[in-house]
Protein backbone atom coordinates (compact mmCIF):
# COMPACT_ATOMS: atom_id res chain seq x y z
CA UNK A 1 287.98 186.93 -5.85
CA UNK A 2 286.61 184.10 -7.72
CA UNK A 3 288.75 180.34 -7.38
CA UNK A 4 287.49 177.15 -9.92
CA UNK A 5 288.72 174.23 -7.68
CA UNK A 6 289.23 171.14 -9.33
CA UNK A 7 288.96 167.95 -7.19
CA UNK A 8 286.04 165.94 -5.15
CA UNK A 9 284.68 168.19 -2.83
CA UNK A 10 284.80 166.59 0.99
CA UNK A 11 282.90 167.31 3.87
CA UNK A 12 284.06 168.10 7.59
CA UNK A 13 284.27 164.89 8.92
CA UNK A 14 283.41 164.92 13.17
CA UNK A 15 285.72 164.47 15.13
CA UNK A 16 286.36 160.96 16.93
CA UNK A 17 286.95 159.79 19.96
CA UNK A 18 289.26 156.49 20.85
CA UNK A 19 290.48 154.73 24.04
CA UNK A 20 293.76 152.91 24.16
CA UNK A 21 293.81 151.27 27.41
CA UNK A 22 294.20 153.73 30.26
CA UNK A 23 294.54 156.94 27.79
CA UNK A 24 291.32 158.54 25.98
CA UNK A 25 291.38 161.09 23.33
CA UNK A 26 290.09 162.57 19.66
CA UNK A 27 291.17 163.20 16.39
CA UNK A 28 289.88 164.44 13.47
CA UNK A 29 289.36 162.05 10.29
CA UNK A 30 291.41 163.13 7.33
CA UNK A 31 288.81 162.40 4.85
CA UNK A 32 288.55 165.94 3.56
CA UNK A 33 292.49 166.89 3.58
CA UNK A 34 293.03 166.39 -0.47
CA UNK A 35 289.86 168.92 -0.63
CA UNK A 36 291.58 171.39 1.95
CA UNK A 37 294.70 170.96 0.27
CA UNK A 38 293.21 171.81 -3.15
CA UNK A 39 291.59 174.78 -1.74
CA UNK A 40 294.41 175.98 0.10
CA UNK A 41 296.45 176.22 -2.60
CA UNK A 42 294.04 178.05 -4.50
CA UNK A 43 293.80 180.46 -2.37
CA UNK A 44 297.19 180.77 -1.27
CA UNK A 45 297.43 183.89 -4.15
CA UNK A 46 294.95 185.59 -1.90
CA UNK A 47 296.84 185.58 1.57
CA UNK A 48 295.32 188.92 3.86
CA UNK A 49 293.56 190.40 0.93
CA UNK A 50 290.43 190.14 3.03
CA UNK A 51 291.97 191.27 6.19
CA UNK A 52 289.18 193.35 7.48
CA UNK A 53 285.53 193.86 7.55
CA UNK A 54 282.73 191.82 6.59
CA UNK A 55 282.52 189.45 3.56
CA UNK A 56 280.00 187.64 1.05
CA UNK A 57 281.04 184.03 0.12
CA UNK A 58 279.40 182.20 -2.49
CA UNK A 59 280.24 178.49 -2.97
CA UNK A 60 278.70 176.05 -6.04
CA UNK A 61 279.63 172.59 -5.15
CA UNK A 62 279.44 170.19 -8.28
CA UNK A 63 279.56 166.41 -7.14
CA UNK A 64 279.80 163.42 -9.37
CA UNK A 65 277.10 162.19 -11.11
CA UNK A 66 275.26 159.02 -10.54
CA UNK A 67 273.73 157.48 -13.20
CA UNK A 68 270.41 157.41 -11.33
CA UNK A 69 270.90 160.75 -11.25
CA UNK A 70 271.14 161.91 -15.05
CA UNK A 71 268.46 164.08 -15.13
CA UNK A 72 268.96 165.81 -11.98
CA UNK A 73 271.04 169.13 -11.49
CA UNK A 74 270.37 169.31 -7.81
CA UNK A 75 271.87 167.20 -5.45
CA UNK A 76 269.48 166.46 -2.48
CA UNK A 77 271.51 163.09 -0.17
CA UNK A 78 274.62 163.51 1.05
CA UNK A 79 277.41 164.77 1.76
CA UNK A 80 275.50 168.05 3.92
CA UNK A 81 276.34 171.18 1.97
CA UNK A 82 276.47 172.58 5.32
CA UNK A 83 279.83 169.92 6.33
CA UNK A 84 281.04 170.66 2.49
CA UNK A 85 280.96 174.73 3.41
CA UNK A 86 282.84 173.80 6.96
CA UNK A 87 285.43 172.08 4.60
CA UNK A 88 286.20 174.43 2.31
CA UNK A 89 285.74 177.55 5.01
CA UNK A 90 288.35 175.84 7.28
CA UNK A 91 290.96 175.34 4.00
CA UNK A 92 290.09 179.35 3.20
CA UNK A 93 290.69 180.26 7.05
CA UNK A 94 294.20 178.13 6.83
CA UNK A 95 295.51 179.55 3.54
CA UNK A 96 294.90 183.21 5.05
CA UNK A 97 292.80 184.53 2.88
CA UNK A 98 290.74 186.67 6.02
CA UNK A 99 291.51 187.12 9.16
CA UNK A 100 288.70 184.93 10.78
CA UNK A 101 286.16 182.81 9.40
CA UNK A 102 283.56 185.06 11.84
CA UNK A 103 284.06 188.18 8.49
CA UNK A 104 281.76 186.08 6.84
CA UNK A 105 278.48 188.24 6.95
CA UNK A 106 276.77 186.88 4.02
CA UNK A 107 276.22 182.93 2.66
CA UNK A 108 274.84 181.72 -0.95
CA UNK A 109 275.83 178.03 -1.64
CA UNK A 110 274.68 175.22 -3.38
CA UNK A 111 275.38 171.51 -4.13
CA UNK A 112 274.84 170.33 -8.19
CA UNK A 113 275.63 167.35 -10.27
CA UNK A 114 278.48 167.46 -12.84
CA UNK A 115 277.55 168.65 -15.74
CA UNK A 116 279.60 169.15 -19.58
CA UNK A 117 279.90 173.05 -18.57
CA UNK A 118 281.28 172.12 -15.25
CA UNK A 119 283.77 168.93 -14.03
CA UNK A 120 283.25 168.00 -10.81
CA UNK A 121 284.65 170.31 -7.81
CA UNK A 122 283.67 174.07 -6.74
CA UNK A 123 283.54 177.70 -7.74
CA UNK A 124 284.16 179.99 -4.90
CA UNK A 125 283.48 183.61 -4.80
CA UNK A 126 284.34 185.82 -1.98
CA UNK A 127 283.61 189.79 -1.81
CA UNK A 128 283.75 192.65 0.56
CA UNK A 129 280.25 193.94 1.71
């Protein structure tokens, strides 16, 4: 399976904590829901075709590029490639596509700068092992 996502890739935000007088709890920020959302829908032509058994996902993150940066492919600040591959792994676990995030056996990923081959987003590939 391989998905070209188009949109700003987001990472995981933490969850928060907040007290409102006598009552204390969390939430999660919804910073990265228009990146789950593009994700999710995606994938959502892939529901249970990875069901079972262990899988290789490859992810290439592509990130806007500064103009400090126009020389650069790599990106090396933030946002943490490993809060960008939370992200997108949640939105993949939510549209179905496997079972449980736990298949995943195998890991390549990266973070680049935009380039004129490739708009800003991700290009996800996901295989059986």
């Amino acid at each position: 399976m391989t998905l070209i996502i188009h949109g700003k890739p987001a990472s995981q935000p933490r969850v928060r904590a907040y007290r409102r007088g006598a009552h204390a709890g969390v939430y999660t920020p919804s910073t990265a829901d228009a990146w789950k959302g593009q994700v999710m829908l995606a994938a959502s032509l892939y529901r249970g075709q990875f069901a079972t058994g262990a899988l290789r996902l490859e992810v290439e993150f592509y990130l806007p590029r500064p103009q400090a940066h126009k020389h650069d492919d790599y990106v090396a600040v933030k946002p943490d490639l490993d809060n960008l591959l939370k992200s997108t792994m949640d939105a993949l676990s939510n549209a179905g596509v496997w079972h449980d995030d736990a298949q995943v056996a195998a890991v390549v990923m990266s973070k680049r700068y935009e380039s004129a081959n490739q708009a800003i987003g991700a290009v996800i590939r996901l295989e059986a092992l």
